[in-house]
Protein backbone atom coordinates (compact mmCIF):
# COMPACT_ATOMS: atom_id res chain seq x y z
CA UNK A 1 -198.77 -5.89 -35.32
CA UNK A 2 -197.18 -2.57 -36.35
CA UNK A 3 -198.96 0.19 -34.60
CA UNK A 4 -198.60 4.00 -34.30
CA UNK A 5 -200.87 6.21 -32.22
CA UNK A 6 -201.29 9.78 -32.03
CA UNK A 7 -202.20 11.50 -29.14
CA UNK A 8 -201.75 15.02 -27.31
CA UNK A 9 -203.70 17.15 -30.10
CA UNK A 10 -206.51 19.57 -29.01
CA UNK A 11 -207.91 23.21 -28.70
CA UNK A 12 -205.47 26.24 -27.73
CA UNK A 13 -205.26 29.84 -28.32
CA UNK A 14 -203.44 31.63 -30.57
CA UNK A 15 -199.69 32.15 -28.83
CA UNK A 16 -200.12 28.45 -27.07
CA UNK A 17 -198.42 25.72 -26.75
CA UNK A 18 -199.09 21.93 -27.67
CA UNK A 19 -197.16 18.87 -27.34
CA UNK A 20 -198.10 16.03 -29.64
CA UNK A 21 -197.10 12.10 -28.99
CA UNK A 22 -197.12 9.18 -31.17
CA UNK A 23 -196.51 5.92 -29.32
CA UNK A 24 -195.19 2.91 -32.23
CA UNK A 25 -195.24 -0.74 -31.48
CA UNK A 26 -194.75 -4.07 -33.47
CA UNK A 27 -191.78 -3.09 -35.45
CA UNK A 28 -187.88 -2.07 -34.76
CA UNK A 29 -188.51 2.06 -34.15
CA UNK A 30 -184.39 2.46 -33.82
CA UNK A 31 -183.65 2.43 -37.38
CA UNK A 32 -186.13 4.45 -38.91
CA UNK A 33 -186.74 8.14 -39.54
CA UNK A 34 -189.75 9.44 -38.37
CA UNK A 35 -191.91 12.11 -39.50
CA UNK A 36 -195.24 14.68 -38.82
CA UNK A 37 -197.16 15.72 -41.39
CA UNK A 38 -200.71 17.74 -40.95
CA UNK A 39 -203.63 17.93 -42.93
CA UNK A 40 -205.97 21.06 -43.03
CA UNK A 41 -209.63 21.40 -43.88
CA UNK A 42 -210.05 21.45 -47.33
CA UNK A 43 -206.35 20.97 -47.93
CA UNK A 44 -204.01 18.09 -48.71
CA UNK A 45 -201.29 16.61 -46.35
CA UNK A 46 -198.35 18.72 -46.23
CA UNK A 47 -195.05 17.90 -44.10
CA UNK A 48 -193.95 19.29 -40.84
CA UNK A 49 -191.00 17.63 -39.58
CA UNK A 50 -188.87 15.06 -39.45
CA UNK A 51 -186.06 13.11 -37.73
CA UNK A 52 -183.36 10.70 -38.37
CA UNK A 53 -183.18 6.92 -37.28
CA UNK A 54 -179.69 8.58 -35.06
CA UNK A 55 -181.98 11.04 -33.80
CA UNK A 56 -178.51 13.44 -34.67
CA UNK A 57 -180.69 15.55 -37.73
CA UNK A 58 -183.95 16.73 -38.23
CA UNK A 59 -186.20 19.11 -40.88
CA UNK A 60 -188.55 21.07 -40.72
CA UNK A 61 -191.41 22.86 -43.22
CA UNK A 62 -190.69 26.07 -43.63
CA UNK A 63 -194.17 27.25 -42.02
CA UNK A 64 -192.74 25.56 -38.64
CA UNK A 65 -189.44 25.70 -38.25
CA UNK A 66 -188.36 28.21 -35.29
CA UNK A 67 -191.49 27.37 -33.24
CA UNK A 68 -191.84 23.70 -33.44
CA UNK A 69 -189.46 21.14 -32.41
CA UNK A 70 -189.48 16.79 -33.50
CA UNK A 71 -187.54 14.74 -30.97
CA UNK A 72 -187.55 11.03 -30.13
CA UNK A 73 -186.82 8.71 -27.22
CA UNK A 74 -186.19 4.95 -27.97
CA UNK A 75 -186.52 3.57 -24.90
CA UNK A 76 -190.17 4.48 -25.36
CA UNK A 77 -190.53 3.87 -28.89
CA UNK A 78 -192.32 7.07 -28.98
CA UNK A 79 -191.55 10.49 -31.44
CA UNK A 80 -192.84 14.20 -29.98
CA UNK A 81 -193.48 16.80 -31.84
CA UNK A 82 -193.82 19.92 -29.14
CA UNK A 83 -195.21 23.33 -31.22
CA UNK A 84 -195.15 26.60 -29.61
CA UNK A 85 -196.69 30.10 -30.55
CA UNK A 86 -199.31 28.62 -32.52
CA UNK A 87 -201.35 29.90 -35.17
CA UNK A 88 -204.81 29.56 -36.71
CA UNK A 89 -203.26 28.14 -40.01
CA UNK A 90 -201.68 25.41 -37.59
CA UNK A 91 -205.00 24.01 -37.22
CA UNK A 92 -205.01 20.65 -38.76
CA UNK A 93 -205.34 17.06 -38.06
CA UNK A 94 -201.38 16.17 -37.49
CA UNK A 95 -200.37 12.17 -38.37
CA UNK A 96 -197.20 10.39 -37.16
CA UNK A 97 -195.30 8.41 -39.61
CA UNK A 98 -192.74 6.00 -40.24
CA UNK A 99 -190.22 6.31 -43.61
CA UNK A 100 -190.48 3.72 -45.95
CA UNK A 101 -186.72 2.93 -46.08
CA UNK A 102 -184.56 2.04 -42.69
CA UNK A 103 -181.70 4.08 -42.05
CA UNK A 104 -180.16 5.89 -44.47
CA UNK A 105 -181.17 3.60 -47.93
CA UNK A 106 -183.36 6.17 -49.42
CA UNK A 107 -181.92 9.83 -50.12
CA UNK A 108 -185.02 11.61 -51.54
CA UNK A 109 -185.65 14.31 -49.99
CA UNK A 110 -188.03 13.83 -46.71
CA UNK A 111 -191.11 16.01 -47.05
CA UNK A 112 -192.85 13.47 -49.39
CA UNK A 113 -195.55 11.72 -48.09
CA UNK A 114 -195.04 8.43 -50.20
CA UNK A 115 -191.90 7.90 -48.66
CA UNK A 116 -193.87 6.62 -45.32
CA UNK A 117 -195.53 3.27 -45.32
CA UNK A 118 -197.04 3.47 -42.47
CA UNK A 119 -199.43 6.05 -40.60
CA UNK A 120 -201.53 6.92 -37.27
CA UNK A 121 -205.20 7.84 -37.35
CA UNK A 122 -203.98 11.74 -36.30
CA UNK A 123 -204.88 14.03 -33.59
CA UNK A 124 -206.87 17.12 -34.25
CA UNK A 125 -205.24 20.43 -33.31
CA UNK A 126 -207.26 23.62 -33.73
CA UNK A 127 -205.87 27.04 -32.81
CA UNK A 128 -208.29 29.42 -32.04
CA UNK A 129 -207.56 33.31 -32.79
């Protein structure tokens, strides 16, 4: 049964520091890219970052990238997404997902939330000022 669980979100200050988890099960995690993607009140999902199946690349939104980093460990079948100096507009419910396409077979471009088949039920992060 594939399977992907977030966990780690919750409430921090403005400046903080959060480290988010998503634990994936039933399926081969190795040779997929994974990917974060948030959703804020009243808005639609957006990306946040991405890695490769190699774990040698990643992306990032542009809202992000300098204080947040992806990173993966097999052996757990597990993706992190740690997020430092955080910000009100950070507050969202965050959802782990895996691309559509193994490896490398799909080149569009990695921010699209289509392109992942399958999704956690999120974690809520909320960053108070």
């Amino acid at each position: 049964q594939v399977q992907l669980v977030e966990s780690g979100g919750g409430l921090v200050q403005a400046g903080g520091s959060l480290r988010l988890s998503c634990a994936a099960s039933g399926w081969t995690f190795s040779i997929y890219t994974m990917g974060w993607f948030r959703q804020p009140p009243g808005k639609e999902r957006e990306f946040v970052a991405a890695i490769t199946w190699s774990g040698s690349s990643t992306d990032y939104a542009d809202s992000v990238k300098g204080r947040s980093t992806i990173s993966r460990d097999d052996a757990k079948n597990t993706v992190y997404l740690q997020m430092n100096s955080l910000k009100p507009e950070d507050t969202a419910v965050y959802y782990c997902a895996r691309r559509r396409a193994p490896y490398y077979s799909d080149p569009t471009p990695w921010n699209l939330p289509d392109k992942y088949n399958y999704w956690g039920k999120g974690t809520q992060v909320t960053v108070a000022s």
